[in-house]
PDB file of N, CA and C in Angstrom:
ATOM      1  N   UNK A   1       0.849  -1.174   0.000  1.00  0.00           N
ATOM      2  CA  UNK A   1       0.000   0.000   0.000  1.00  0.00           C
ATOM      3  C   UNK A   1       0.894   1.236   0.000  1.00  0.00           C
ATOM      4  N   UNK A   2       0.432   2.306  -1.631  1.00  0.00           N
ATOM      5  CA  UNK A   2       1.370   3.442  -1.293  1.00  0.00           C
ATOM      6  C   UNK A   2       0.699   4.129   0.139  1.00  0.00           C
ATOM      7  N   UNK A   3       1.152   5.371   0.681  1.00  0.00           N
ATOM      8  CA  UNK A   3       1.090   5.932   1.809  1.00  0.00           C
ATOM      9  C   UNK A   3       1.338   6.986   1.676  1.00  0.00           C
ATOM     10  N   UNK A   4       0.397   8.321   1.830  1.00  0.00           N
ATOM     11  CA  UNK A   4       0.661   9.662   1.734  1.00  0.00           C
ATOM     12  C   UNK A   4       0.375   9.928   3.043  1.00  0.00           C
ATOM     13  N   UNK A   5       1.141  10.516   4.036  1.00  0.00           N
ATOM     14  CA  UNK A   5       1.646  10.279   5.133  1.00  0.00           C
ATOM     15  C   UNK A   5       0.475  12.121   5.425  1.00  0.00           C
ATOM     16  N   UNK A   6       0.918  12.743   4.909  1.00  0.00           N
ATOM     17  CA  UNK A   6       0.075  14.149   4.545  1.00  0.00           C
ATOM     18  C   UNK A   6      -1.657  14.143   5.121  1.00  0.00           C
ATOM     19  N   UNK A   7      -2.074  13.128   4.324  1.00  0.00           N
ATOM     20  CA  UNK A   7      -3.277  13.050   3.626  1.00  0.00           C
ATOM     21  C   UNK A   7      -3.884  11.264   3.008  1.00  0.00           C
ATOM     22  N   UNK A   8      -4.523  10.837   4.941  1.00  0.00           N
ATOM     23  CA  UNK A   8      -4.742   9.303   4.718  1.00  0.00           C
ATOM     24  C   UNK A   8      -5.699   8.540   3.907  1.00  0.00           C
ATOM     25  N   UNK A   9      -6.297   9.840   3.241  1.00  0.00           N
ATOM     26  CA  UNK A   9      -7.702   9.804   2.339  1.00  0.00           C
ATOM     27  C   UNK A   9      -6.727   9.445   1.075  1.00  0.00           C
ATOM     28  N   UNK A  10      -5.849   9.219   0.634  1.00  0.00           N
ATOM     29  CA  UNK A  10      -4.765   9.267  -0.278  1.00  0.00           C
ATOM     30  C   UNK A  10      -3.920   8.162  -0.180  1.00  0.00           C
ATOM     31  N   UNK A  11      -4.548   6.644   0.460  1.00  0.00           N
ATOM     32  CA  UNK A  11      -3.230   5.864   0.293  1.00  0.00           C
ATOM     33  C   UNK A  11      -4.337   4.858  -0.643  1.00  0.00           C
ATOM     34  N   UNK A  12      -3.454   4.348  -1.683  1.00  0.00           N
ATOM     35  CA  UNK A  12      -3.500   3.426  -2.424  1.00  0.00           C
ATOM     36  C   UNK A  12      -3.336   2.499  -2.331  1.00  0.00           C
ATOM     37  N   UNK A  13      -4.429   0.673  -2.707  1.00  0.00           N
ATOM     38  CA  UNK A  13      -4.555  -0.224  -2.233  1.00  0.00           C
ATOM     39  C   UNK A  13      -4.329  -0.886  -4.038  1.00  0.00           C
ATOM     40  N   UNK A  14      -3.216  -1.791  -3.865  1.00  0.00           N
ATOM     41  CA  UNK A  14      -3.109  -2.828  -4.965  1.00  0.00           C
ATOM     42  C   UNK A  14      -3.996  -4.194  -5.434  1.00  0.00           C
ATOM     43  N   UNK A  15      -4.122  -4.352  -6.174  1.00  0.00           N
ATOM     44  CA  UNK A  15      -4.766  -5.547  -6.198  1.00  0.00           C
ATOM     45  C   UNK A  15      -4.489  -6.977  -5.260  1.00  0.00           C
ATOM     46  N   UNK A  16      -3.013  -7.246  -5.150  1.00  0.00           N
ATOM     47  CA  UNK A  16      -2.936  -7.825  -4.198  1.00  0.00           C
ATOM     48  C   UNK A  16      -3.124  -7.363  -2.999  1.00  0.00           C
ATOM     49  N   UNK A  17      -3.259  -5.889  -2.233  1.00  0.00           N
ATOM     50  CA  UNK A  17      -3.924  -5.732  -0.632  1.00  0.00           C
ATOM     51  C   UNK A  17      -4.978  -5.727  -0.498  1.00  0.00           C
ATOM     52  N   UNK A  18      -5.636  -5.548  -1.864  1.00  0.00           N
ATOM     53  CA  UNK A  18      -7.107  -5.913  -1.241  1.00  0.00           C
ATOM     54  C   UNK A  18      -7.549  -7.353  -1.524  1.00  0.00           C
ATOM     55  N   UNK A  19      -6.958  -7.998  -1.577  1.00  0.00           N
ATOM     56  CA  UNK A  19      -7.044  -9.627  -1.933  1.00  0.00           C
ATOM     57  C   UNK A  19      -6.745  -9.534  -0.100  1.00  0.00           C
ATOM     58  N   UNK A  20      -5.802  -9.336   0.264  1.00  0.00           N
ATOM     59  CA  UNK A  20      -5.558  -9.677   1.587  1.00  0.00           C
ATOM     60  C   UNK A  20      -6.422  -9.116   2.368  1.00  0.00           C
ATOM     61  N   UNK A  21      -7.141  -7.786   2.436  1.00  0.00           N
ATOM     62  CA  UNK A  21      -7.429  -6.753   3.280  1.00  0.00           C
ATOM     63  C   UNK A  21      -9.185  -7.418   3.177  1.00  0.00           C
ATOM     64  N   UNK A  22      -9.485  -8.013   1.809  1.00  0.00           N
ATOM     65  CA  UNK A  22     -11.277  -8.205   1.799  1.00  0.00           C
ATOM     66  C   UNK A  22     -11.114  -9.785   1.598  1.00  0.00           C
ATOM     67  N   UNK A  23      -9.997 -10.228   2.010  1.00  0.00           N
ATOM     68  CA  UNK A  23     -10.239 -11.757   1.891  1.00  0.00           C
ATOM     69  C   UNK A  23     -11.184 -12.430   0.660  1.00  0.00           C
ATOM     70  N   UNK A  24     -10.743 -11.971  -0.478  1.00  0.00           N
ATOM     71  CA  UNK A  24     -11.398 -12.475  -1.733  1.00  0.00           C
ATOM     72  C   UNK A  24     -10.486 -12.673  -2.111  1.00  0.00           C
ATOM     73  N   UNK A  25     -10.650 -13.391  -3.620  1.00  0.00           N
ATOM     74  CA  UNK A  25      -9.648 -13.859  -4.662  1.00  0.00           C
ATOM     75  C   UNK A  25      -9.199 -12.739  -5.747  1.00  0.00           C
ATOM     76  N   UNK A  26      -7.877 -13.211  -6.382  1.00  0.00           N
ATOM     77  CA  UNK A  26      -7.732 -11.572  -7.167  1.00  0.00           C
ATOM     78  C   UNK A  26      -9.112 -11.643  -8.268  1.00  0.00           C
ATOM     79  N   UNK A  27      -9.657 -12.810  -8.901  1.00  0.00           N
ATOM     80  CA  UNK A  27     -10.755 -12.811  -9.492  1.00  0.00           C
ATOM     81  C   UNK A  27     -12.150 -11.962  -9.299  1.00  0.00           C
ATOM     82  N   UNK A  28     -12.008 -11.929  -8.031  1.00  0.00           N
ATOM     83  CA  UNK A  28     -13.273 -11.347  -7.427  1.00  0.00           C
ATOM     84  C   UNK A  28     -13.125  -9.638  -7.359  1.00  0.00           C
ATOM     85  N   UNK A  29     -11.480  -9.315  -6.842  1.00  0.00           N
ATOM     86  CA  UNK A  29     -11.314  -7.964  -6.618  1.00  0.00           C
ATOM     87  C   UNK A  29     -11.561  -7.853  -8.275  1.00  0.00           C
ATOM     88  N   UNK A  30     -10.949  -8.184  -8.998  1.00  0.00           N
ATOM     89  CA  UNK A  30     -11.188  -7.398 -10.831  1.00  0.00           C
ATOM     90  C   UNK A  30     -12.721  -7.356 -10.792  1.00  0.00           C
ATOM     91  N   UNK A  31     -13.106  -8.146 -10.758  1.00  0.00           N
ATOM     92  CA  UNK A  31     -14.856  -8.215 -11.115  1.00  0.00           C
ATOM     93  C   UNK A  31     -15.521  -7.089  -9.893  1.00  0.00           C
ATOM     94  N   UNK A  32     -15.331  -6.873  -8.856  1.00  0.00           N
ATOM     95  CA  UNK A  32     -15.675  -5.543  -7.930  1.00  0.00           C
ATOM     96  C   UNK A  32     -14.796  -4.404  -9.266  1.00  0.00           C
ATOM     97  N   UNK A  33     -13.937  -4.220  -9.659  1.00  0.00           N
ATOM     98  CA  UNK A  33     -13.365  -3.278 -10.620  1.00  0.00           C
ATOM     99  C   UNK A  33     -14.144  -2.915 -11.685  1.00  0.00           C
ATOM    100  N   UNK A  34     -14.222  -3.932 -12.627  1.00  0.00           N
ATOM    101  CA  UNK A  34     -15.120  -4.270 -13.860  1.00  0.00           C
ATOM    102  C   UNK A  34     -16.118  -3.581 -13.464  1.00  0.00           C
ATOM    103  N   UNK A  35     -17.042  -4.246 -11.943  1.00  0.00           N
ATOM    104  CA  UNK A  35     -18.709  -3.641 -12.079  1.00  0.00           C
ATOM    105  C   UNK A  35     -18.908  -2.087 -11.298  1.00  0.00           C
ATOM    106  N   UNK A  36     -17.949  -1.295 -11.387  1.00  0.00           N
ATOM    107  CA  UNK A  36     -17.579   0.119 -10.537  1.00  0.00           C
ATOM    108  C   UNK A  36     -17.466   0.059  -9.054  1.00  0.00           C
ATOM    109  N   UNK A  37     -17.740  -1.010  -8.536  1.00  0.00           N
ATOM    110  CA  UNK A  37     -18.149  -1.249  -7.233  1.00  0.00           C
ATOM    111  C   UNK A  37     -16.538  -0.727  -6.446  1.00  0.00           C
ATOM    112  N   UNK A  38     -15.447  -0.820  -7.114  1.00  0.00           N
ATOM    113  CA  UNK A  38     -14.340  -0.184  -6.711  1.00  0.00           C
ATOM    114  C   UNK A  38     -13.277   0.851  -7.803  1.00  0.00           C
ATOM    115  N   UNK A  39     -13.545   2.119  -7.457  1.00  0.00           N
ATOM    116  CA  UNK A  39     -12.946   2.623  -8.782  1.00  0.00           C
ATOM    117  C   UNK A  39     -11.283   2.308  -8.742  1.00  0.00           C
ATOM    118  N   UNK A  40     -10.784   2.468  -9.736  1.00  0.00           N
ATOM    119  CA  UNK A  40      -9.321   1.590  -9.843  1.00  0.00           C
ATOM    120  C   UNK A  40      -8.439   2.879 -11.542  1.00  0.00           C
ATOM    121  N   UNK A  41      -7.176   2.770 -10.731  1.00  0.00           N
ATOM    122  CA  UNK A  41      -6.157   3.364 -12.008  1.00  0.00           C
ATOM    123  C   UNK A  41      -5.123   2.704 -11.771  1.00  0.00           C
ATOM    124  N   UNK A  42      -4.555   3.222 -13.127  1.00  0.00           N
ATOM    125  CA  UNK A  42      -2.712   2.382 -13.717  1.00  0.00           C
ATOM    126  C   UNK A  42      -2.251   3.967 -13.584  1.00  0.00           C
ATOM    127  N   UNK A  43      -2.657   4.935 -12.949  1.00  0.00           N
ATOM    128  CA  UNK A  43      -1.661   6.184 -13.401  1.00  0.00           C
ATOM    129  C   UNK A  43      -0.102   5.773 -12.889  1.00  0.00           C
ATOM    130  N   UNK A  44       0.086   4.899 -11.891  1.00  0.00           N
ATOM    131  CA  UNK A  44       0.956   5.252 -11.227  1.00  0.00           C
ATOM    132  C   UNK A  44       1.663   3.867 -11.328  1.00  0.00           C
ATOM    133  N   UNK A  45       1.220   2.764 -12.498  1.00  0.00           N
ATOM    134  CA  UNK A  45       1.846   1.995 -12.453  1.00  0.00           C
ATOM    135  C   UNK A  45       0.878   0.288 -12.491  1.00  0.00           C
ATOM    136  N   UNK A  46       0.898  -0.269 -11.316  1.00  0.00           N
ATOM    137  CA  UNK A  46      -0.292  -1.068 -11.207  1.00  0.00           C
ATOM    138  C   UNK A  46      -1.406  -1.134 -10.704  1.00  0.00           C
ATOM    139  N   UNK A  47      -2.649  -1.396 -10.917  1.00  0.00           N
ATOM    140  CA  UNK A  47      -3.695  -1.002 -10.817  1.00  0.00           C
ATOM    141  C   UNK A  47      -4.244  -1.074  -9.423  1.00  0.00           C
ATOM    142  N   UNK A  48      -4.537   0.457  -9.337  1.00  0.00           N
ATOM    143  CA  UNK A  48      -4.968   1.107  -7.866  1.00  0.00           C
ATOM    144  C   UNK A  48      -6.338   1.378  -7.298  1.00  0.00           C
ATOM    145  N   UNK A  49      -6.598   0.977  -6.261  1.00  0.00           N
ATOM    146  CA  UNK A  49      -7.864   1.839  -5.572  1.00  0.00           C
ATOM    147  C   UNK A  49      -7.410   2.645  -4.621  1.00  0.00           C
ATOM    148  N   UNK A  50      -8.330   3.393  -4.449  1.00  0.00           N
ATOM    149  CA  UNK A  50      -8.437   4.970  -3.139  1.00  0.00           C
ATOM    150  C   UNK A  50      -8.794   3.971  -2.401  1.00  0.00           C
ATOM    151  N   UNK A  51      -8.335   3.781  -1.099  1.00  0.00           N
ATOM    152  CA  UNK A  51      -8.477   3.140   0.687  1.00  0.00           C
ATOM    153  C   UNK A  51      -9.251   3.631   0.942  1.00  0.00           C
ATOM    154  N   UNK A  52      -9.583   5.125   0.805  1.00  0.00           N
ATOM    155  CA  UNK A  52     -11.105   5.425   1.600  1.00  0.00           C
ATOM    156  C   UNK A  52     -12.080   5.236   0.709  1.00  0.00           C
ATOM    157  N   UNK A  53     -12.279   4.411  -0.416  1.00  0.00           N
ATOM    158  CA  UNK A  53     -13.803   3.623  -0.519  1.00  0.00           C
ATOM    159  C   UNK A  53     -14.055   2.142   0.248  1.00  0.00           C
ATOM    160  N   UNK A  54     -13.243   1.923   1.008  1.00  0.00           N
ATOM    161  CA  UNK A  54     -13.617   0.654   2.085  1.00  0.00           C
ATOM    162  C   UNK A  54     -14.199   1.586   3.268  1.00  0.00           C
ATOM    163  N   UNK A  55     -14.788   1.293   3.457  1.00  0.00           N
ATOM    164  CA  UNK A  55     -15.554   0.853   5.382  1.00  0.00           C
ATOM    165  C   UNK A  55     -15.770  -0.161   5.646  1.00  0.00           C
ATOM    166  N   UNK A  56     -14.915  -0.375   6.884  1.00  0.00           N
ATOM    167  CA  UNK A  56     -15.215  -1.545   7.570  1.00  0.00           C
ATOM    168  C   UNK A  56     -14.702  -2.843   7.112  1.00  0.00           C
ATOM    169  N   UNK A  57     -13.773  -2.862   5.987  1.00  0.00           N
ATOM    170  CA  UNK A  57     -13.434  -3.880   5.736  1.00  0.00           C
ATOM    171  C   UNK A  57     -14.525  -4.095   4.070  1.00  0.00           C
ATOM    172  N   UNK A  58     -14.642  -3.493   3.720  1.00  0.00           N
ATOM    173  CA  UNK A  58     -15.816  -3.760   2.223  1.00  0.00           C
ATOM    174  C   UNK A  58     -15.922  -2.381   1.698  1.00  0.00           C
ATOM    175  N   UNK A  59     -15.888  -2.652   0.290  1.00  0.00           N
ATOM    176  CA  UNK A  59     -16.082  -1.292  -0.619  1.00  0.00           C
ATOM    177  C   UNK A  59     -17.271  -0.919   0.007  1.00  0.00           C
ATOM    178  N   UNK A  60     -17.229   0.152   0.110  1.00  0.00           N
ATOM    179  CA  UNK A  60     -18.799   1.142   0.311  1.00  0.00           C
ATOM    180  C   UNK A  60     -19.847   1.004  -0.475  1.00  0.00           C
ATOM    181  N   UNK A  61     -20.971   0.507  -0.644  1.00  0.00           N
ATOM    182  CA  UNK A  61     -22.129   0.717  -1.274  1.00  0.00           C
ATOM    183  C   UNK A  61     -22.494   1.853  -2.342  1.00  0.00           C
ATOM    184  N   UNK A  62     -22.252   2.689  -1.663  1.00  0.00           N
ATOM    185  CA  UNK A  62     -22.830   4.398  -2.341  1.00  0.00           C
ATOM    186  C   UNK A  62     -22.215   4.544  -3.276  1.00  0.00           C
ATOM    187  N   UNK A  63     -20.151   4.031  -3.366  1.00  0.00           N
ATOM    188  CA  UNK A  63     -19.424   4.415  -4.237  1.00  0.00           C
ATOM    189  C   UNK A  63     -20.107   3.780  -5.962  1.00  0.00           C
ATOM    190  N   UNK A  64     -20.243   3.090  -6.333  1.00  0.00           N
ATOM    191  CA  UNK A  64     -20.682   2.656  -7.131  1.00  0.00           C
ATOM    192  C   UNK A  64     -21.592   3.001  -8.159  1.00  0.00           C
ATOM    193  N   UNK A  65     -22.941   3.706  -7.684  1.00  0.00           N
ATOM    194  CA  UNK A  65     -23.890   4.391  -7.995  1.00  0.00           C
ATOM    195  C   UNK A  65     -23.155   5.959  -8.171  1.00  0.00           C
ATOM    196  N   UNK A  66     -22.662   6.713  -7.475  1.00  0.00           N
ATOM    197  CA  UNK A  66     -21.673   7.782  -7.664  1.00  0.00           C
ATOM    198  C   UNK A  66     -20.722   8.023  -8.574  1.00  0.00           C
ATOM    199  N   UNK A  67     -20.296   6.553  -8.618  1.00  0.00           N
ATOM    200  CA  UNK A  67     -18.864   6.239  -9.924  1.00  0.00           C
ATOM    201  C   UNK A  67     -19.599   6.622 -11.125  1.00  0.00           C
ATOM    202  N   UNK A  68     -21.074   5.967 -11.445  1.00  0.00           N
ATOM    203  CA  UNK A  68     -21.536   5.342 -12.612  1.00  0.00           C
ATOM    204  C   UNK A  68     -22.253   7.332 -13.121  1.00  0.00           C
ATOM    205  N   UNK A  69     -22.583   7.638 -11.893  1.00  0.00           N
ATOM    206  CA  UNK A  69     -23.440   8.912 -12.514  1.00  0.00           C
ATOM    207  C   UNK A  69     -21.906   9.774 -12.983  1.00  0.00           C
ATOM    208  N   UNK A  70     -20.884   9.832 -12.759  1.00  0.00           N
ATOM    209  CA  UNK A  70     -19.414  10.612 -12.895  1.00  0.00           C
ATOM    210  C   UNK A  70     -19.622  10.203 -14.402  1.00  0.00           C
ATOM    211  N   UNK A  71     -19.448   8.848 -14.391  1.00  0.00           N
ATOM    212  CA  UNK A  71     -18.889   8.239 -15.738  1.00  0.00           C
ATOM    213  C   UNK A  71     -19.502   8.607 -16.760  1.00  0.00           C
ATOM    214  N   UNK A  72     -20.773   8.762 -16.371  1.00  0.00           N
ATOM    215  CA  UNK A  72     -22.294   8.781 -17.200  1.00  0.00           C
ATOM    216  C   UNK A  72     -22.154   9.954 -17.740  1.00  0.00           C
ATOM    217  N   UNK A  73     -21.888  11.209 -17.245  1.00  0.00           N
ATOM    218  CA  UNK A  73     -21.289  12.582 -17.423  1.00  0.00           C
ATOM    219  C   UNK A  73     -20.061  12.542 -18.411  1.00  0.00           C
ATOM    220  N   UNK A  74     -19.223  11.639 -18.783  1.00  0.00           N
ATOM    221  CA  UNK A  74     -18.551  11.491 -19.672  1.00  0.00           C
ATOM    222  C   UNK A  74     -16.982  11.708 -18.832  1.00  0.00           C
ATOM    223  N   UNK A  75     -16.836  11.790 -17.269  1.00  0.00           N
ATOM    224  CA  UNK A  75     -15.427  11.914 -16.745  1.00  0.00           C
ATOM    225  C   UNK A  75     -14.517  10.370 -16.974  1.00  0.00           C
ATOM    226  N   UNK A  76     -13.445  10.125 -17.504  1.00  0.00           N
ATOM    227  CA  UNK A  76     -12.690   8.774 -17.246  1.00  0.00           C
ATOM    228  C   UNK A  76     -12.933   8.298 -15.824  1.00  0.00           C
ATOM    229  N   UNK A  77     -12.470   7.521 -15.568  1.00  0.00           N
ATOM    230  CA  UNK A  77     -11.751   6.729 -13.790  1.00  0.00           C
ATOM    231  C   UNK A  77     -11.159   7.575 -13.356  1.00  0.00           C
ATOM    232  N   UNK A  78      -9.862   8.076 -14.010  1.00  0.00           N
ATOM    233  CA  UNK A  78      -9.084   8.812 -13.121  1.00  0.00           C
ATOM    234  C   UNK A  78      -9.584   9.963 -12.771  1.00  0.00           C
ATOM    235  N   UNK A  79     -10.505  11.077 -13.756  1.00  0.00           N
ATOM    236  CA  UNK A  79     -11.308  11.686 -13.245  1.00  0.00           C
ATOM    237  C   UNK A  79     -11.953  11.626 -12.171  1.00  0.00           C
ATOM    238  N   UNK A  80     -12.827  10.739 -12.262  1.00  0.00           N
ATOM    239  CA  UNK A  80     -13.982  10.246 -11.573  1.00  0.00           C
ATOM    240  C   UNK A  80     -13.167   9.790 -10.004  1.00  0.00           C
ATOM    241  N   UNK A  81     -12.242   9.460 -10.291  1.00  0.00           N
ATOM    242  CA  UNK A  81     -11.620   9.330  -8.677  1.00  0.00           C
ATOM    243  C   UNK A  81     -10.858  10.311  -8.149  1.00  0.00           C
ATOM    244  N   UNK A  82     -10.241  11.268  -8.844  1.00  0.00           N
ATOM    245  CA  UNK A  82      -9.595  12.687  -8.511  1.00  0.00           C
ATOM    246  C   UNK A  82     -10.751  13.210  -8.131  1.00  0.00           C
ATOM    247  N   UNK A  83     -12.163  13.169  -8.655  1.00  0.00           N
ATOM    248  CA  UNK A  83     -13.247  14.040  -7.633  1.00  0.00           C
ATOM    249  C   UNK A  83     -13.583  13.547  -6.319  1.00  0.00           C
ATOM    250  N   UNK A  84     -13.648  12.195  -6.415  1.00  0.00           N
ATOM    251  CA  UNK A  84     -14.291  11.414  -5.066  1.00  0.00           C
ATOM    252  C   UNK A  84     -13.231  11.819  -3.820  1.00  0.00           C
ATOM    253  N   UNK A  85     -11.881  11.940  -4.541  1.00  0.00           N
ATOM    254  CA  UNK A  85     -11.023  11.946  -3.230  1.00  0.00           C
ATOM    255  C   UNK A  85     -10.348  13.231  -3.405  1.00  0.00           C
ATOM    256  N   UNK A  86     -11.244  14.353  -3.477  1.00  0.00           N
ATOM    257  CA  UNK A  86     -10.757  15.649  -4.064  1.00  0.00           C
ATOM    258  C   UNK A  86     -11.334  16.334  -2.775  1.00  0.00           C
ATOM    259  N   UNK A  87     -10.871  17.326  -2.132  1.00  0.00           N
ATOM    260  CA  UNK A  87     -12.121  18.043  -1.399  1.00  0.00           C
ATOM    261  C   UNK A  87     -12.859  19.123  -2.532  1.00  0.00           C
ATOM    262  N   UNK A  88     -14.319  18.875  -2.124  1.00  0.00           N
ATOM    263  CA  UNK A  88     -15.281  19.466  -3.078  1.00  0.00           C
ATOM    264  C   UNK A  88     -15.913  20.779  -2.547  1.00  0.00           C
ATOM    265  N   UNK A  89     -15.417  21.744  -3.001  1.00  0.00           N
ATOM    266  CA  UNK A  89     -16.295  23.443  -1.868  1.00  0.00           C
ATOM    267  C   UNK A  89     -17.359  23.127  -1.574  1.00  0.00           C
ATOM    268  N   UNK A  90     -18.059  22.903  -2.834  1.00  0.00           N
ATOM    269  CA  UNK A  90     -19.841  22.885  -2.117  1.00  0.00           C
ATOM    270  C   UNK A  90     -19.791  21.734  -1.336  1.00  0.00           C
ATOM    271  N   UNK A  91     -19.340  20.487  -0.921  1.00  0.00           N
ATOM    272  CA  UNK A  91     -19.520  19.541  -0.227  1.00  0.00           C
ATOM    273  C   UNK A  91     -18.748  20.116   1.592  1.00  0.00           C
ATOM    274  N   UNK A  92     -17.910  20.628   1.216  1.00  0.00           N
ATOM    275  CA  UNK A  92     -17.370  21.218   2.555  1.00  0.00           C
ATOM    276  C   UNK A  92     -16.184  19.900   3.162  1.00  0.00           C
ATOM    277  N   UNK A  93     -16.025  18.932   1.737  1.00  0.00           N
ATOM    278  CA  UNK A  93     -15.232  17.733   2.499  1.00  0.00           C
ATOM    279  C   UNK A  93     -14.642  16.880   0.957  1.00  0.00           C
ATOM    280  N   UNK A  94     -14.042  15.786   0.795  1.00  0.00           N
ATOM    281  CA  UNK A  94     -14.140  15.197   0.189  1.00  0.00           C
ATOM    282  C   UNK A  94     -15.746  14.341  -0.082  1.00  0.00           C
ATOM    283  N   UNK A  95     -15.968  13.961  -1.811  1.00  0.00           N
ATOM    284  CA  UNK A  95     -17.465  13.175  -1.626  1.00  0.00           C
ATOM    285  C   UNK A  95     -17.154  12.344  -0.855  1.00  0.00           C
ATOM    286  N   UNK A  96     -15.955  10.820  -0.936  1.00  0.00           N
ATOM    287  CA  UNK A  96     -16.281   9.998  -0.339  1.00  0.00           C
ATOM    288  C   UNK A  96     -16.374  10.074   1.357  1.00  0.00           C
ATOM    289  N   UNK A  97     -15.944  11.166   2.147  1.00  0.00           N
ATOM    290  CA  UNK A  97     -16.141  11.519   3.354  1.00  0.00           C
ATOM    291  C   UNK A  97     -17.846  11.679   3.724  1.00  0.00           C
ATOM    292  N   UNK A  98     -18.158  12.432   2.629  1.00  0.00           N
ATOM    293  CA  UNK A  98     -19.360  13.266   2.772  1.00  0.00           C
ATOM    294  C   UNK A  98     -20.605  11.787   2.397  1.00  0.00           C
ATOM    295  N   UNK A  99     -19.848  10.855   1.631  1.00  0.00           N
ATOM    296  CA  UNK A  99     -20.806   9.296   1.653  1.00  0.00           C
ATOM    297  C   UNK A  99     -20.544   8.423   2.689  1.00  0.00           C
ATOM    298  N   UNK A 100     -19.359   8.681   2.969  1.00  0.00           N
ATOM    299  CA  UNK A 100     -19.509   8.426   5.045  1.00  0.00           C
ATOM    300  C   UNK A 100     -20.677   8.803   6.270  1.00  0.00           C
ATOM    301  N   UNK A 101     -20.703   9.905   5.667  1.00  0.00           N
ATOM    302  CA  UNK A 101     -21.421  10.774   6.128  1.00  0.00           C
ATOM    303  C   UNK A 101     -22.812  10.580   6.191  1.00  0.00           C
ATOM    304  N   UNK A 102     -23.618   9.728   5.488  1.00  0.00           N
ATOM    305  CA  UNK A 102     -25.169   9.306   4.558  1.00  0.00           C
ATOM    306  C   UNK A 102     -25.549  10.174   4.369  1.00  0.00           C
ATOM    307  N   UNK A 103     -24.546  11.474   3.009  1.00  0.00           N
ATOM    308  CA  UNK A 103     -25.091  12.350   2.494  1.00  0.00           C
ATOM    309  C   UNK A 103     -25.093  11.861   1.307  1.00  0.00           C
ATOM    310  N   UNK A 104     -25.621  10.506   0.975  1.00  0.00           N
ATOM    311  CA  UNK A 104     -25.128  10.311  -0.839  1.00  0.00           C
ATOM    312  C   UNK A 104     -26.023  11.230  -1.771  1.00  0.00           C
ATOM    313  N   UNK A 105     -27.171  11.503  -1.367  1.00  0.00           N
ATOM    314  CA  UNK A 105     -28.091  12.491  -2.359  1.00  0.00           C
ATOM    315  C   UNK A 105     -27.671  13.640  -2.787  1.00  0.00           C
ATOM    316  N   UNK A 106     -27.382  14.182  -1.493  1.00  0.00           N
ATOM    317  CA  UNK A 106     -26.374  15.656  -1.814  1.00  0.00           C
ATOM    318  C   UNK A 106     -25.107  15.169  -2.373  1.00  0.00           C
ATOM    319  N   UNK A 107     -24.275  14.331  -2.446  1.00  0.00           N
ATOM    320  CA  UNK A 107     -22.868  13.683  -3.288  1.00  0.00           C
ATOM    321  C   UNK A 107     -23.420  13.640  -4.754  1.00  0.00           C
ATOM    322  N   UNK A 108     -24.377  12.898  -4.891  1.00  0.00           N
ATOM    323  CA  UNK A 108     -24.811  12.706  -6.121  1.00  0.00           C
ATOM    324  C   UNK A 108     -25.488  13.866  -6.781  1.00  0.00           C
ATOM    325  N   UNK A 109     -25.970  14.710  -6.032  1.00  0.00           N
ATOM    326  CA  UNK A 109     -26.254  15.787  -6.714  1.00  0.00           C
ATOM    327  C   UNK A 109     -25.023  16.722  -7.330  1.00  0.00           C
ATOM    328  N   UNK A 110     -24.310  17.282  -6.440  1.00  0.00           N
ATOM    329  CA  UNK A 110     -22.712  18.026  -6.539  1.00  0.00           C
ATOM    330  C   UNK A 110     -21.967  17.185  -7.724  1.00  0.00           C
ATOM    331  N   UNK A 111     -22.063  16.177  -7.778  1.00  0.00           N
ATOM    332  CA  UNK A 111     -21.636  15.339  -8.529  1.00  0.00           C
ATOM    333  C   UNK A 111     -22.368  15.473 -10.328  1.00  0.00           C
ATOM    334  N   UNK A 112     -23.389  15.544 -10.230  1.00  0.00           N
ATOM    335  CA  UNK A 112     -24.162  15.876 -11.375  1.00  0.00           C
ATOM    336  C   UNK A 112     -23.635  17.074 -12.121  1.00  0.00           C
ATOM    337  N   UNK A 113     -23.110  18.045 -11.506  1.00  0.00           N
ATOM    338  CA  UNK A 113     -22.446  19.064 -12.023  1.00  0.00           C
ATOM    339  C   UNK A 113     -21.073  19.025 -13.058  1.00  0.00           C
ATOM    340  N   UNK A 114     -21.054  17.863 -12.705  1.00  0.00           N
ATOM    341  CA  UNK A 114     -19.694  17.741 -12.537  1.00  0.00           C
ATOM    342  C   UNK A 114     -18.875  17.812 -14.380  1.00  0.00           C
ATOM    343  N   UNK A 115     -19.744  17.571 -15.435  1.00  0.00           N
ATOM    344  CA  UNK A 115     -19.527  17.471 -16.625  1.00  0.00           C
ATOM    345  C   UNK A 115     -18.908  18.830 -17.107  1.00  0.00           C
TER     346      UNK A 115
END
């Protein structure tokens, strides 16, 4: 796991830590990838997720539905995950904080803008 020591909303989980971290197979983490259920990039090499779409040990629910309305808007992944783990003014936080939060309506709305 990279580690931005700064900013813990910012560490990056490999395909193999989340094989370890959600006790699934790497089969299963791609297919959570594939169906948005975890957004994922190669910017930096091999293919990454943002750590703060887990709670609790499991991708978050909300992220998914959030990913798909980004995408739907026409933003890439890497987009679409530079916003989630971006702090957002009108949100007053990062979204995925603010879907911590069980503000996904207001996320998804702010989010709608987003094209």
């Amino acid at each position: 796991m990279k580690h931005d020591t700064a900013n813990p909303e910012h560490d990056w989980l490999t395909v193999p830590d989340l094989v370890e971290l959600l006790g699934e197979p790497v089969g299963r983490i791609r297919q959570l990838i594939q169906e948005h259920r975890l957004p994922a990039t190669r910017r930096n090499g091999p293919l990454q997720v943002p750590a703060a779409v887990l709670r609790d040990g499991e991708p978050m629910s909300e992220v998914r539905g959030t990913l798909l309305v980004l995408l739907d808007l026409g933003l890439t992944e890497d987009e679409a995950i530079d916003w989630l783990i971006g702090v957002d003014d009108a949100l007053g936080t990062t979204p995925l904080e603010a879907l911590k939060q069980n503000r996904k309506a207001e996320v998804r709305r702010v989010a709608q803008t987003q094209a």
